[in-house]
Protein backbone atom coordinates (compact mmCIF):
# COMPACT_ATOMS: atom_id res chain seq x y z
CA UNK A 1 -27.72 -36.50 -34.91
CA UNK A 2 -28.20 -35.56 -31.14
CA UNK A 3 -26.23 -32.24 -29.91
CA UNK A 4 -24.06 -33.51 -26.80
CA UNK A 5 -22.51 -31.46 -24.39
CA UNK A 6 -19.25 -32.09 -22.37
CA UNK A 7 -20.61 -32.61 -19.08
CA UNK A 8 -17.15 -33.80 -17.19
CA UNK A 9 -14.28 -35.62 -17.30
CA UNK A 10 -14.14 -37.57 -14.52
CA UNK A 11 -11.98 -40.76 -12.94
CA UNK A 12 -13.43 -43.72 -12.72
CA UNK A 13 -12.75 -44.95 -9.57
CA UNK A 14 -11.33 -47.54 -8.62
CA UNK A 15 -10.03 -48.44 -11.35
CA UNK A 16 -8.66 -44.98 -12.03
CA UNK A 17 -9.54 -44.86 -15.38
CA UNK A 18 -10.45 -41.42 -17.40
CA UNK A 19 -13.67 -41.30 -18.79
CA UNK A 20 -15.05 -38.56 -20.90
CA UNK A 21 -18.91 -37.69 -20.46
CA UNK A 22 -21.23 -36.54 -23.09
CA UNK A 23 -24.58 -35.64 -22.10
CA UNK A 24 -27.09 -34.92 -24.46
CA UNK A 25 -28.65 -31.15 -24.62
CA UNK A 26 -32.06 -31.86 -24.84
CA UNK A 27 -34.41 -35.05 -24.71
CA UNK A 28 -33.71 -37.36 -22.00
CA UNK A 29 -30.16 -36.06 -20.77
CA UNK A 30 -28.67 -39.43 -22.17
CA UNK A 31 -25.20 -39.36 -21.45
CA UNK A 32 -22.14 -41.04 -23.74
CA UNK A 33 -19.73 -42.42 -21.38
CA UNK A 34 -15.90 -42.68 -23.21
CA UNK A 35 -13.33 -44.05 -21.32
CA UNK A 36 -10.00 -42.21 -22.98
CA UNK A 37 -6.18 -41.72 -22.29
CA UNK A 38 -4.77 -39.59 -19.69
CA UNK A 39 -3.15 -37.60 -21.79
CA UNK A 40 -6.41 -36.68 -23.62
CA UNK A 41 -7.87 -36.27 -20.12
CA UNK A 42 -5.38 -34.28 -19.19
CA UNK A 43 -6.31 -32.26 -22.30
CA UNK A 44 -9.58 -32.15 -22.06
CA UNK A 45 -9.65 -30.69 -18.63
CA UNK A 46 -6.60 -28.31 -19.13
CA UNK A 47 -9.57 -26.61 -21.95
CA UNK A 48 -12.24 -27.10 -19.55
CA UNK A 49 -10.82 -25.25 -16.96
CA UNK A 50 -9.40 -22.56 -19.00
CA UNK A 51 -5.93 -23.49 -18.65
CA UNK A 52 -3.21 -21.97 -20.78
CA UNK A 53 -0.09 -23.97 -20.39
CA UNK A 54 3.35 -22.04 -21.38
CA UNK A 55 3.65 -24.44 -24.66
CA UNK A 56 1.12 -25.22 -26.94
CA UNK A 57 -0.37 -28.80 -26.28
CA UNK A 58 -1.18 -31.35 -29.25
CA UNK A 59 -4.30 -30.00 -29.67
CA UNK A 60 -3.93 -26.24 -29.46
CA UNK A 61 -1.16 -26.73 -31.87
CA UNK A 62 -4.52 -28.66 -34.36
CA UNK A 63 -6.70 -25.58 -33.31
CA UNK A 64 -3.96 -22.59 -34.11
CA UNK A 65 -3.08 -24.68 -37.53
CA UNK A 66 -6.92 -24.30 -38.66
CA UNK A 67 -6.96 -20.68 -37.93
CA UNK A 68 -3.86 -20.19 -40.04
CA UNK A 69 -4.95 -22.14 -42.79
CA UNK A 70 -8.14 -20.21 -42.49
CA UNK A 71 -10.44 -23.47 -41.95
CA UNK A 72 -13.17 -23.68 -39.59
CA UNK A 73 -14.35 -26.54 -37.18
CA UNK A 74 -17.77 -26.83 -37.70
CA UNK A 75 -18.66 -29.98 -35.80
CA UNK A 76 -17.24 -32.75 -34.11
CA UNK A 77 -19.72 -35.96 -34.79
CA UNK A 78 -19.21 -39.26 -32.80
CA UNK A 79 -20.31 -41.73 -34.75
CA UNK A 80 -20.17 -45.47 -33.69
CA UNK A 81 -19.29 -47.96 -31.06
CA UNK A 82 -17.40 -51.12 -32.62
CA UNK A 83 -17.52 -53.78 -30.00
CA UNK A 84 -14.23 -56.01 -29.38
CA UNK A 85 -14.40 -59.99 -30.10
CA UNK A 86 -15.15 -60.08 -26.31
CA UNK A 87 -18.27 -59.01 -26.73
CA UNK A 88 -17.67 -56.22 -23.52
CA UNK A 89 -14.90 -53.74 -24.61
CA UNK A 90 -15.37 -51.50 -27.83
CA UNK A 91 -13.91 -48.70 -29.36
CA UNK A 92 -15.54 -45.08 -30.38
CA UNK A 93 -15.37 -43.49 -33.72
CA UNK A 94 -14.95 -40.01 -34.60
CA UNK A 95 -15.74 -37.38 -37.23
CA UNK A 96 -14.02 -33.66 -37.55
CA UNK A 97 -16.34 -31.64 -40.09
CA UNK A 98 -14.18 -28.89 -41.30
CA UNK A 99 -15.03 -26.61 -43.76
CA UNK A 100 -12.14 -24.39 -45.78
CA UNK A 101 -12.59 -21.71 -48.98
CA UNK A 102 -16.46 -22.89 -48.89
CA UNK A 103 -15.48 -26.93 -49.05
CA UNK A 104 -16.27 -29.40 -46.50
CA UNK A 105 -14.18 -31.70 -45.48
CA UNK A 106 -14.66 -35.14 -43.06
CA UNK A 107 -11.84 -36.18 -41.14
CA UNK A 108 -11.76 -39.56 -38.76
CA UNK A 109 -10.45 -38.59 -35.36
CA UNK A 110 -10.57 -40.41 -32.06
CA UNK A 111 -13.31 -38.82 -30.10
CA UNK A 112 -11.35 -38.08 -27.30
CA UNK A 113 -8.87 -35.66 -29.84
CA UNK A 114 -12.04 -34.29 -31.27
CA UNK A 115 -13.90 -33.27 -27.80
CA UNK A 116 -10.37 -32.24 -27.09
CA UNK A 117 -10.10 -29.67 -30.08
CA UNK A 118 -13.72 -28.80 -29.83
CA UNK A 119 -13.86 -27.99 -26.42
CA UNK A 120 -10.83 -25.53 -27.51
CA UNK A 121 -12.80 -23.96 -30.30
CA UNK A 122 -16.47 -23.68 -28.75
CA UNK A 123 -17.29 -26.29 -31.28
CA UNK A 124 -20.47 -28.19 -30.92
CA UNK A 125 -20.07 -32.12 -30.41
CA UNK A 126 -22.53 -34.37 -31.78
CA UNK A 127 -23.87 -37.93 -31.89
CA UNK A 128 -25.19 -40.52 -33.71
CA UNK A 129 -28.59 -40.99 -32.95
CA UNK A 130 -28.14 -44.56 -33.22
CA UNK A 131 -25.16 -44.53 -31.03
CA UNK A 132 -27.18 -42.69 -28.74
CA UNK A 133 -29.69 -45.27 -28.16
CA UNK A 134 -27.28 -48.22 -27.56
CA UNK A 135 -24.62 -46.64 -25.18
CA UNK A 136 -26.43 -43.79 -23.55
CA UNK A 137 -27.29 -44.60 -19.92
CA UNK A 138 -29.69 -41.64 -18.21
CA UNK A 139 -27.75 -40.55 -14.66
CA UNK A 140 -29.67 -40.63 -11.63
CA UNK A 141 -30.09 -37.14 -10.16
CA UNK A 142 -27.80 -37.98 -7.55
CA UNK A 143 -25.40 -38.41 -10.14
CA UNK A 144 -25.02 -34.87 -10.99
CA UNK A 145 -22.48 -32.41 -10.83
CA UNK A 146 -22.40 -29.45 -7.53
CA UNK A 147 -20.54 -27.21 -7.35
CA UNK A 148 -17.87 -29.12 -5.25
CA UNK A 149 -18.00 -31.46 -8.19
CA UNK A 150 -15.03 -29.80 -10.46
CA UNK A 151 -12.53 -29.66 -7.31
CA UNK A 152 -13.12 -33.31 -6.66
CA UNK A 153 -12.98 -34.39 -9.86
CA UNK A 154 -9.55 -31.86 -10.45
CA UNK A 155 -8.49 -33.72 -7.25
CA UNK A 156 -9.47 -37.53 -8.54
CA UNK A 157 -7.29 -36.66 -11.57
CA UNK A 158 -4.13 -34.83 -9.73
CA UNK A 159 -4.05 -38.46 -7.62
CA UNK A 160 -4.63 -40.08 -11.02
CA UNK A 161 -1.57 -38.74 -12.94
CA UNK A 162 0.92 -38.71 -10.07
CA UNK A 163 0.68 -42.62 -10.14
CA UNK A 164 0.87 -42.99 -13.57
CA UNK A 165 4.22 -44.93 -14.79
CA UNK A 166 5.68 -45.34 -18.20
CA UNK A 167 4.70 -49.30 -18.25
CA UNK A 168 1.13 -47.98 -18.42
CA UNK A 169 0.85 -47.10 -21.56
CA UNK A 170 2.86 -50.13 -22.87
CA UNK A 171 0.80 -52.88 -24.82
């Protein structure tokens, strides 16, 4: 296993779509693009940034339910890439590792949930070394973050949700 960090979540433009980016800590600086929901986006940045909405989201409701049942996050593992019958699109697997009155316990998640909940707890994110090797793509320098970056990319997203319309999310 390779210890990731949450780099961004950014838009792809311009197609508009979310993407999640996990770079890895040490090594090479691989980073594990995942393109995810807007909704999880939304969620994702809302913890990023610090945001505390006046209502619990999904997945502060998932955080505030393991401190009351006294169970701790330990690690949030992304495990695989299953690649559609198309041979281009695929979907990422996830793994919660929770531990409660000295038990572990492994629950599947969608990564996006997971990065969402661990990037509410200060829980490491991890992945596959495996996984590593056959999606990670290493950024050009250019590629990196300023510090402008977090205003554009808070801007990409405003533009981003204000389009959305019920009929995208429809199958």
């Amino acid at each position: 296993m390779v210890e990731m960090h949450l780099a961004a979540v950014r838009v792809e433009l311009p197609t508009n779509n979310p993407v999640v980016l996990l770079q890895e800590v040490e090594g090479a600086r691989r980073t594990l693009p995942i393109f995810i929901g807007a909704p999880e986006a939304t969620a994702i940045a809302f913890a990023l940034q610090e945001v505390v909405p006046p209502r619990p989201m999904t997945h502060d409701l998932m955080r505030d339910l393991l401190v009351a049942l006294g169970a701790t996050l330990e690690r949030v593992v992304v495990t695989e890439l299953r690649m559609g019958e198309d041979g281009r699109s695929g979907t990422y697997y996830a793994e919660l590792h929770l531990r409660h009155g000295g038990e572990s316990q492994v629950v599947s998640a969608r990564p996006s949930d997971a990065i969402a909940l661990a990037a509410r707890t200060g829980t490491p994110i991890f992945a596959e070394d495996d996984l590593l090797d056959a999606a990670g793509v290493v950024l050009d320098a250019a590629d990196d973050d300023d510090e402008t970056a977090p205003d554009e990319l808070v801007s990409q997203f405003r533009q981003f949700i204000e389009g959305i319309r019920p009929e995208d999310f429809s199958s």
